[in-house]
Protein backbone atom coordinates (compact mmCIF):
# COMPACT_ATOMS: atom_id res chain seq x y z
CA UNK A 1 130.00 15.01 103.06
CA UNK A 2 127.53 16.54 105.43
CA UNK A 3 124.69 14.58 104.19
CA UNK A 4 126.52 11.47 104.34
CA UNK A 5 127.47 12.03 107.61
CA UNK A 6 124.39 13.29 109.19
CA UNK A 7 123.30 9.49 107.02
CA UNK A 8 125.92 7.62 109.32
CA UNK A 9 124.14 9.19 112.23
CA UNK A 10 120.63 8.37 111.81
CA UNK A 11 121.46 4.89 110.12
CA UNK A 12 121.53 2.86 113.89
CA UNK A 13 117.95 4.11 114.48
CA UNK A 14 116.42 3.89 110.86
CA UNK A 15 117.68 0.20 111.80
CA UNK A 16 115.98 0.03 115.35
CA UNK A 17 113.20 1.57 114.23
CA UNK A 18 112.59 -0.39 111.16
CA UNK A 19 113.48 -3.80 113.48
CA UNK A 20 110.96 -2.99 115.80
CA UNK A 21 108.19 -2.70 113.24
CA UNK A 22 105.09 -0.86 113.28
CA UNK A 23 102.84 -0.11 116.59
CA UNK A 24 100.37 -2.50 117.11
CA UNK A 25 96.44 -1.29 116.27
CA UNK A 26 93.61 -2.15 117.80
CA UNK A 27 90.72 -2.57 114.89
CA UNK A 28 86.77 -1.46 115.52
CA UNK A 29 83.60 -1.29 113.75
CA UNK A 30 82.10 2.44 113.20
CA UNK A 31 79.42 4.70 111.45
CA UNK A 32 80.43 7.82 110.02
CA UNK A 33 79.20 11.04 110.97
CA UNK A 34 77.63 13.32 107.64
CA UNK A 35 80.05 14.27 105.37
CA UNK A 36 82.29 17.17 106.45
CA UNK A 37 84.36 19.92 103.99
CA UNK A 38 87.95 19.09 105.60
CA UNK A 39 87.59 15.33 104.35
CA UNK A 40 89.83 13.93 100.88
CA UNK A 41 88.80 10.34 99.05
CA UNK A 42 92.74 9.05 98.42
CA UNK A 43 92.67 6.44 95.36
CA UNK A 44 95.26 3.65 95.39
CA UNK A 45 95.94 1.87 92.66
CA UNK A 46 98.28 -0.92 94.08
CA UNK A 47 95.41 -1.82 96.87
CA UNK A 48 92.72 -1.55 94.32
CA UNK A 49 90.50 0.88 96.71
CA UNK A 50 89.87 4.59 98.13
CA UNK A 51 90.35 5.70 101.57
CA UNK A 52 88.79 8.54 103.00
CA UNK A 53 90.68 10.65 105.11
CA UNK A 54 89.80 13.08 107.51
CA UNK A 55 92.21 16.25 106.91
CA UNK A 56 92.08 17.68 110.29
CA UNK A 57 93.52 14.50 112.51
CA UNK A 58 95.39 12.66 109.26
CA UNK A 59 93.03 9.81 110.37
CA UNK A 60 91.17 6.99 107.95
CA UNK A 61 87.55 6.83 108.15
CA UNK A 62 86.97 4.01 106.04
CA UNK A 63 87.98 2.96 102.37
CA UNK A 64 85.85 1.53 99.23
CA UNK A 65 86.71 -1.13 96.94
CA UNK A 66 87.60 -0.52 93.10
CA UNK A 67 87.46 -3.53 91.34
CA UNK A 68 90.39 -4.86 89.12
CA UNK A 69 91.16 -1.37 87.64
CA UNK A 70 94.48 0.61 86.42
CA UNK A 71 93.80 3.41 88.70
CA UNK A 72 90.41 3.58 90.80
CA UNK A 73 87.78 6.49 89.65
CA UNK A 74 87.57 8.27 93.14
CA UNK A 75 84.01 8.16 95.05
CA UNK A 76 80.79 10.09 93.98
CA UNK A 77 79.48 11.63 97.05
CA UNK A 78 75.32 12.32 96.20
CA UNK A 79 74.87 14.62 99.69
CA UNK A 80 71.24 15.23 98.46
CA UNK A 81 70.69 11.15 97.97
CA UNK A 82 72.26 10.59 101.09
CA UNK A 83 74.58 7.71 98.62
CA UNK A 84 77.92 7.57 97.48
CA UNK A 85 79.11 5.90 94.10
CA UNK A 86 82.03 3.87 93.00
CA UNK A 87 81.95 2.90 89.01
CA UNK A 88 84.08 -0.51 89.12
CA UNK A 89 85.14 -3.50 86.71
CA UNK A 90 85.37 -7.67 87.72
CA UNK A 91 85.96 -10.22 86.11
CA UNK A 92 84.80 -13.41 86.56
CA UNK A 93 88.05 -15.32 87.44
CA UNK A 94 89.76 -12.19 89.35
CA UNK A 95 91.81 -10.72 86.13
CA UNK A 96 90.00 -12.42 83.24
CA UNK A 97 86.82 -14.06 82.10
CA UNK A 98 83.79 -12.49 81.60
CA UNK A 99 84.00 -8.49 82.22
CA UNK A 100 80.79 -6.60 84.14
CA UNK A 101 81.23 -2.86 84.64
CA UNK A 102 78.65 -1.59 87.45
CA UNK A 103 78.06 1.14 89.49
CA UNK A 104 78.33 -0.02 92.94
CA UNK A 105 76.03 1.90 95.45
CA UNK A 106 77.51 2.56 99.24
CA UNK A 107 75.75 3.53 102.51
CA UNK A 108 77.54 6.99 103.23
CA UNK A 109 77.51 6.24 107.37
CA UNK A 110 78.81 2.37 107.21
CA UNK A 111 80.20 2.59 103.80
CA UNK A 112 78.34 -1.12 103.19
CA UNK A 113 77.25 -1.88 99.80
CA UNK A 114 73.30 -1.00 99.08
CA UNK A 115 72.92 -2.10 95.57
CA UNK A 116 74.49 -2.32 92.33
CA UNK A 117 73.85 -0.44 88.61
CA UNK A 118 74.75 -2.39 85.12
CA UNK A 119 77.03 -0.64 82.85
CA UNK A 120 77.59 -1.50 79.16
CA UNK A 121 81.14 -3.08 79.30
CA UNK A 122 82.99 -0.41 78.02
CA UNK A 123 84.08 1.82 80.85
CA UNK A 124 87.39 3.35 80.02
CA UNK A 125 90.18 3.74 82.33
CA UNK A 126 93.67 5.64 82.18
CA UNK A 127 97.03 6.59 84.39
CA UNK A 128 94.70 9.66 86.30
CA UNK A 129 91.27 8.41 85.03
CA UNK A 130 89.92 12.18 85.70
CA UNK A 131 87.12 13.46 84.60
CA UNK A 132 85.91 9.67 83.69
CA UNK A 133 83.03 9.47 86.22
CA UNK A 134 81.06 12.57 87.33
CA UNK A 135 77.66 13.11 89.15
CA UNK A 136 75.73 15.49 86.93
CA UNK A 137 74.22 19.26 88.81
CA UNK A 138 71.05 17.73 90.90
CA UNK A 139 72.47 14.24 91.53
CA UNK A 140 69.56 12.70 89.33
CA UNK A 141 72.29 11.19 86.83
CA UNK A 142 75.41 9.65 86.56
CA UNK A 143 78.07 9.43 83.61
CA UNK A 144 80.70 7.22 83.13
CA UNK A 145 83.14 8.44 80.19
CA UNK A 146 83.66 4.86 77.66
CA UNK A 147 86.64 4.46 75.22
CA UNK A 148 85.64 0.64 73.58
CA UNK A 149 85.75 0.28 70.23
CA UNK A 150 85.06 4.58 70.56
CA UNK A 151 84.91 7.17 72.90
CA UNK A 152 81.05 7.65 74.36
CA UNK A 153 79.68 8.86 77.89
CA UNK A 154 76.95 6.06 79.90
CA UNK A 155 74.24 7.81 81.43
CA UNK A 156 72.90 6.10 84.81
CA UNK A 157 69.41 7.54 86.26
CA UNK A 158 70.23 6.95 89.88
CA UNK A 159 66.68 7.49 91.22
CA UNK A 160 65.38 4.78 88.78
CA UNK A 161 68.79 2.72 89.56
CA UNK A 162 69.29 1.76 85.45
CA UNK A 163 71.42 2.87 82.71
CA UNK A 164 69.51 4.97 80.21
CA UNK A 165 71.48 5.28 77.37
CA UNK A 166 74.97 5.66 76.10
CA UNK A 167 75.59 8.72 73.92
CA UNK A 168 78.85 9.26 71.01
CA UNK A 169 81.34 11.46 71.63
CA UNK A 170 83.95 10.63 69.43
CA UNK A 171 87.24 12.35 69.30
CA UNK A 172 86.29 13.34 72.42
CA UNK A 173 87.16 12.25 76.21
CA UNK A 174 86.20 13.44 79.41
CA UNK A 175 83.17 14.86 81.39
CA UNK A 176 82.97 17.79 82.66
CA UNK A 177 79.59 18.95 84.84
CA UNK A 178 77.88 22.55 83.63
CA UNK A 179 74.30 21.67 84.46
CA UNK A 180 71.73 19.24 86.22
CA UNK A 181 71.09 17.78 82.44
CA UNK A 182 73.97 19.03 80.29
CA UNK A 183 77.97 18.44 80.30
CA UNK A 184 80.93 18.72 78.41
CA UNK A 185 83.94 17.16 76.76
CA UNK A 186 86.67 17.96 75.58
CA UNK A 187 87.97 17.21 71.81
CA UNK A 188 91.05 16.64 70.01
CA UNK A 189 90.29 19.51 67.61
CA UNK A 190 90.96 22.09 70.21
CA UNK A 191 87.07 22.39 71.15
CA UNK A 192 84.16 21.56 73.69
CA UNK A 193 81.21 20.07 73.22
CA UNK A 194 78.57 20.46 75.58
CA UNK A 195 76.07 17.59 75.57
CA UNK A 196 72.49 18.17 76.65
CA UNK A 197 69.95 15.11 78.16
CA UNK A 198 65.99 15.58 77.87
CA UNK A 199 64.53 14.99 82.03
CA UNK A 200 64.63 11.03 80.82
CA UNK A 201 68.40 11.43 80.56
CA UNK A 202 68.80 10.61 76.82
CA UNK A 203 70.64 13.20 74.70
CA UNK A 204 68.34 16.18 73.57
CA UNK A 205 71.58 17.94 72.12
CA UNK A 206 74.63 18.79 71.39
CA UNK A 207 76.51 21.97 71.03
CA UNK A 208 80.08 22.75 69.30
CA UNK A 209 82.05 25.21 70.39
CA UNK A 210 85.00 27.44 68.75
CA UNK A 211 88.44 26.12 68.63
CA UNK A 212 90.69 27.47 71.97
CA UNK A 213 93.72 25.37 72.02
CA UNK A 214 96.31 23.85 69.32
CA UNK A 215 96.90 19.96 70.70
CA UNK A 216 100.00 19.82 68.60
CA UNK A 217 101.72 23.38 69.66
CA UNK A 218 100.55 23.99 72.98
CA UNK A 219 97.63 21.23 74.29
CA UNK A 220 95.58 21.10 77.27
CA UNK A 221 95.44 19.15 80.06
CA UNK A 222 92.36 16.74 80.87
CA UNK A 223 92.85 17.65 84.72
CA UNK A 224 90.69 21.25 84.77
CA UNK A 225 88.87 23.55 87.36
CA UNK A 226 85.12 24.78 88.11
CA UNK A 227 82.70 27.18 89.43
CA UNK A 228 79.48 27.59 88.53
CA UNK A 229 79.15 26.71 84.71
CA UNK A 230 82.83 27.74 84.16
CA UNK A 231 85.37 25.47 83.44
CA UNK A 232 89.71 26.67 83.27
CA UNK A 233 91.71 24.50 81.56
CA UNK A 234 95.55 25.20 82.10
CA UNK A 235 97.55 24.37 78.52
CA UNK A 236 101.36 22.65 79.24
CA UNK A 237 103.32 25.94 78.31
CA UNK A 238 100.87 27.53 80.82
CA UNK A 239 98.16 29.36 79.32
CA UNK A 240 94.35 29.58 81.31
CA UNK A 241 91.48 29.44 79.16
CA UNK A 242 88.27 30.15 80.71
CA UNK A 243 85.08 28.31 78.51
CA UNK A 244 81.64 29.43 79.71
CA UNK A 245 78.67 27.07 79.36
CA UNK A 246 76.19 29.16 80.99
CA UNK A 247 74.56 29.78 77.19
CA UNK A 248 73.74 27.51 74.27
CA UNK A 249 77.02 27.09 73.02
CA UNK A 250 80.37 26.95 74.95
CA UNK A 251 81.98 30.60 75.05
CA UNK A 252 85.38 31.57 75.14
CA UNK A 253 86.92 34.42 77.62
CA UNK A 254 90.63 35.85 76.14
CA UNK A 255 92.98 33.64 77.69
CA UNK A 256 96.31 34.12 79.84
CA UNK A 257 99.25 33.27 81.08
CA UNK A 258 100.79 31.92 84.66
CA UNK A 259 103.70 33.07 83.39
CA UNK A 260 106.05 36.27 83.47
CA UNK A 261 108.73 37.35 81.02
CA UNK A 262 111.38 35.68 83.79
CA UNK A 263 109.34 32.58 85.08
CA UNK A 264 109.96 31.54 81.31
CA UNK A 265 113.26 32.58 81.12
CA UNK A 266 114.31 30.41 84.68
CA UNK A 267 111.99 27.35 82.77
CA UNK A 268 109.08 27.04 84.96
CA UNK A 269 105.84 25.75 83.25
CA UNK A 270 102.91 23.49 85.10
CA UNK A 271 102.88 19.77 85.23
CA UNK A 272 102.06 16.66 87.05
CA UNK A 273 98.38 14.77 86.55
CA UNK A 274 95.69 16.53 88.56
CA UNK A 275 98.06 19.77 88.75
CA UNK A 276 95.02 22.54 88.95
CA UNK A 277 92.57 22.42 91.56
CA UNK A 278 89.94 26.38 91.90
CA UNK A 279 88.48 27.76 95.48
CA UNK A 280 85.58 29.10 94.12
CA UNK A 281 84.47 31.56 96.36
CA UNK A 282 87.91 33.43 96.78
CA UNK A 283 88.69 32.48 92.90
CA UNK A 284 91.88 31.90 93.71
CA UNK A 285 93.57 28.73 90.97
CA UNK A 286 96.22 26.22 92.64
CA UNK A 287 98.91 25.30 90.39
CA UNK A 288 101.70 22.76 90.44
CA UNK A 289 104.22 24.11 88.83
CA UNK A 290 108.06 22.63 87.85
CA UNK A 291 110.98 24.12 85.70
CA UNK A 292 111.71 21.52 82.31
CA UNK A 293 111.53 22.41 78.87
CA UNK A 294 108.47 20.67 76.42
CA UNK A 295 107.80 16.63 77.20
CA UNK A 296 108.07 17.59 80.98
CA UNK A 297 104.15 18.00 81.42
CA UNK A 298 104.06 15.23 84.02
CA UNK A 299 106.56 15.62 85.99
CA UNK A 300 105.93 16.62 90.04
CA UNK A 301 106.40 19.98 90.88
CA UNK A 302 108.11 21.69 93.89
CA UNK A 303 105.84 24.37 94.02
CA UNK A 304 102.53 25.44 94.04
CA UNK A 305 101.66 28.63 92.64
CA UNK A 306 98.26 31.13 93.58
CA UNK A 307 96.87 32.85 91.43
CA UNK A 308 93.79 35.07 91.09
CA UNK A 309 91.30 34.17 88.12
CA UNK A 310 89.62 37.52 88.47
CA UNK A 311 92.93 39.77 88.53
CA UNK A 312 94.53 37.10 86.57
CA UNK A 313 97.86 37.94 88.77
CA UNK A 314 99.88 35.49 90.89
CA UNK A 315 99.07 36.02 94.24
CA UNK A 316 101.77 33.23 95.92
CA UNK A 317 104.01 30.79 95.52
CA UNK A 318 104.08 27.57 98.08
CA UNK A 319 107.13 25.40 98.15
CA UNK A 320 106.23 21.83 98.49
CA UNK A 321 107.16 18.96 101.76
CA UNK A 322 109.25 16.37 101.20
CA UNK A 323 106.74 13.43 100.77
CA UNK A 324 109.30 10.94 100.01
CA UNK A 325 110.89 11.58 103.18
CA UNK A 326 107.76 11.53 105.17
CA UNK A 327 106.50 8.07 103.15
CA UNK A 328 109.71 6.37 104.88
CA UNK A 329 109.54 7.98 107.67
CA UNK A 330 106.11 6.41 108.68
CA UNK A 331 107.44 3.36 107.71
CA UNK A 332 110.62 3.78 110.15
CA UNK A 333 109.26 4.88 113.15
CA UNK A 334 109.99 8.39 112.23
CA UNK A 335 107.25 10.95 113.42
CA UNK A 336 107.12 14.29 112.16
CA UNK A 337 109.89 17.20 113.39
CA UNK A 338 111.78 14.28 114.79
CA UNK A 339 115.85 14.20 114.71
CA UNK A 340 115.63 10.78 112.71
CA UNK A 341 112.56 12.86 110.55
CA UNK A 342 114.84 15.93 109.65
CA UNK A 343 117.65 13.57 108.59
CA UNK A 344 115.79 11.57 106.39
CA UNK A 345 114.33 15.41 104.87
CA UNK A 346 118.01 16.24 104.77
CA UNK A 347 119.02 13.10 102.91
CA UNK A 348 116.28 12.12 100.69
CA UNK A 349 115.68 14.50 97.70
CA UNK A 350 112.09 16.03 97.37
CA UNK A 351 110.28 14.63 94.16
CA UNK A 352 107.55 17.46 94.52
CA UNK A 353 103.90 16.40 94.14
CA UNK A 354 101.87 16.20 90.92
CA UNK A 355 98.49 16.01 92.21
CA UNK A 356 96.87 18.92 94.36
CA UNK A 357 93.03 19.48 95.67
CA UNK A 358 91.74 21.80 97.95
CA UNK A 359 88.16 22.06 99.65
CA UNK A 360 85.30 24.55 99.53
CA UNK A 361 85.14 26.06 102.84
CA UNK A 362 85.68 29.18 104.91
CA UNK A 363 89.47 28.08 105.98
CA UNK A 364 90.26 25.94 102.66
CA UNK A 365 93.09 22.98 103.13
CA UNK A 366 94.99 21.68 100.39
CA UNK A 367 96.03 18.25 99.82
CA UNK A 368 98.78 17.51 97.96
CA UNK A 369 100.43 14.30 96.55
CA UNK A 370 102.70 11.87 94.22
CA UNK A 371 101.64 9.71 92.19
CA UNK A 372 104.32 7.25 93.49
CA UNK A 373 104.58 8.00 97.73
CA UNK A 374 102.13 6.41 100.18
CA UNK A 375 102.06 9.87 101.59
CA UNK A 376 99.55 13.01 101.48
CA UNK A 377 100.55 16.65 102.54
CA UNK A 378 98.02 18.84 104.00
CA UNK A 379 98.45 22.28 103.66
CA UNK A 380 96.86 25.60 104.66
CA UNK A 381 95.51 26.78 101.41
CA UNK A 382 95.53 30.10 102.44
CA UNK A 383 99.03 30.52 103.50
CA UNK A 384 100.95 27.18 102.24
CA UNK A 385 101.84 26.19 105.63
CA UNK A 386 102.48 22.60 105.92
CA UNK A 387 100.29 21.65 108.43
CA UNK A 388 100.20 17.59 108.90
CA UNK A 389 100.86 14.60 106.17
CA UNK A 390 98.30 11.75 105.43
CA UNK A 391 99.92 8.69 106.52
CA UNK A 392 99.18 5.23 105.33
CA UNK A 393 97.52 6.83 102.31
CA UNK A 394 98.30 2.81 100.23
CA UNK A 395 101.31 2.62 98.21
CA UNK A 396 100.63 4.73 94.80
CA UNK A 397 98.06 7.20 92.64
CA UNK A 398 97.63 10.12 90.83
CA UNK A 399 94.42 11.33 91.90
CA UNK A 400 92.51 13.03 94.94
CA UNK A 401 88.84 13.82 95.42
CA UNK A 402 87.23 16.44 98.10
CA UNK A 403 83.71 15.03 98.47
């Protein structure tokens, strides 16, 4: 009764506000300063492009196009090239016709297109597409993960600006970064296989290692963590396993659990889409985390759990902002610790987030989202305060990208 009230209240000025539409911008034409840590790419799958956001003032800095995609691959900043890289699909009469996959090549400063790469026209594509495009250690090559007629990886030499080669990984998916020449992926047999390139960028190797996970009993997600040449991989009933590619073959630490004896018993397991995201230099792992039982492994999560790698301990637990009440609000007139803002916060249930990243520096931020609200949260990723939301962040998508 309370809520329905409080409803009655604020409905005359969700009605104003939503009558008077949105404030009137005034458009410009800008170059952007060098890359800074506190900046997020935000992928939107509805608009077909990524905006870049600066996490400090909530403001847009510019956006790239994705080409007619399920969910856009977020940006590959090259600092060291001084380029960033978007790996897109067209067709020739917008959604069909003749298919080209390309690398498309953007001016970091004006964001205006500098040239374009061939791909074979296989690139694969899925709900979170992570892992599916990655800038090897060096920035001298690109790969771009394929899944037609079977799963293989495209290498790109981006000094040369051609594709070298496309090598098989099959029963395989993903790519995951250990080296300036050398990467993994992960396999449906409960392995990694890290894949090695010769200084030409066509495979010199590849290396199997030992089994780590069951994908029937307890699989992993794709969505993973990294430092160095270690990669975490968080299972759905919550397990960390650490793999180790500094050596010829993958190695395996023991792994371990996010959970205690009574997070089990009160149901709380990870989930959501890109639900891990490491600060490497503190070690401290970012977790979404949601109570369910087994099937719930996507499902947003209303809190975000800390924990550290080293001690392998939970360190804190952040409760999540209501993005679905900030996504209207925006669109109502509503500004943040408003009346009309706290109703709608009130009203609206929270649906949690399911994607989380956080940046590299001194004084981290986190950036949290749903996959289904125009809506970002930025947090203080040291202690979970909520500090501002990304607003106008498009309409939908799973994913998030610190450059």
């Amino acid at each position: 009764m309370k809520r329905l009230l409080l409803f009655a209240l604020a409905g005359p000025a969700l009605a104003a506000a939503a009558a008077a539409g949105p404030p009137l911008e005034q458009g410009g034409v800008a170059s952007l300063e060098p890359l800074g840590a506190h900046l997020v790419w935000v992928p939107d799958r509805l608009f077909a492009h990524s905006l870049l956001f600066d996490g400090d003032t909530g403001k847009v800095l510019g956006s790239v196009d994705a080409g007619v995609v399920l969910t856009p691959k977020p940006p590959l900043y090259a600092r060291s090239r001084g380029e960033i890289y978007s790996v897109d699909t067209a067709y020739s009469r917008g959604r069909r016709g003749e298919r080209v996959d390309f690398v498309t090549i953007y001016d970091p400063a004006t964001l205006a297109v500098r040239g374009e790469i061939l791909l074979p026209t296989r690139t694969a594509e899925s709900n979170a597409s992570l892992g599916y495009a990655e800038l090897l250690d060096g920035e001298a090559f690109l790969a771009s993960f394929n899944q037609f007629p079977t799963t293989s990886v495209s290498i790109v030499d981006l000094a040369a600006r051609r594709f070298v080669e496309e090598i098989a990984v099959t029963g395989c998916a993903g790519i995951y970064p250990v080296a300036e020449r050398r990467f993994a992926t992960l396999c449906g047999d409960g392995t990694l296989v890290a894949v090695s390139l010769d200084p030409s960028g066509r495979k010199a190797g590849l290396a199997q290692g030992a089994p780590f996970f069951d994908a029937v009993e307890d699989p992993v997600a794709m969505a993973a963590a990294r430092s160095g040449a270690r990669w975490w991989f968080v299972s759905f009933a919550g397990r960390v396993h650490e793999v180790d590619f500094s050596g010829e073959e993958p190695r395996l630490a023991e792994s371990w659990s996010l959970l205690g004896d009574a997070d089990r018993a009160a149901g709380w397991r990870p989930g959501g889409l890109q639900h891990v995201a490491l600060h490497r230099s503190s070690g401290r792992l970012y977790t979404v985390m949601h109570q369910g039982g087994p099937g719930s492994h996507k499902e947003g999560g209303l809190e975000i759990w800390v924990h550290d790698v080293a001690k392998q301990e939970r360190i804190g637990r952040f409760a999540v902002p209501n993005l679905a009440a900030a996504f209207l609000g925006v669109n109502v007139g509503a500004d943040a610790g408003s009346l009309l803002r706290r109703a709608l916060e009130w009203v609206i249930p929270n649906q949690g987030v399911q994607s989380i990243a956080v940046t590299q520096d001194e004084r981290p931020l986190l950036f949290a989202r749903h996959s289904e609200l125009g809506a970002v949260a930025v947090l203080d990723a040291t202690s979970g305060a909520h500090l501002r939301d990304l607003d106008e962040a498009g309409l939908a998508g799973p994913t998030l990208a610190v450059p």
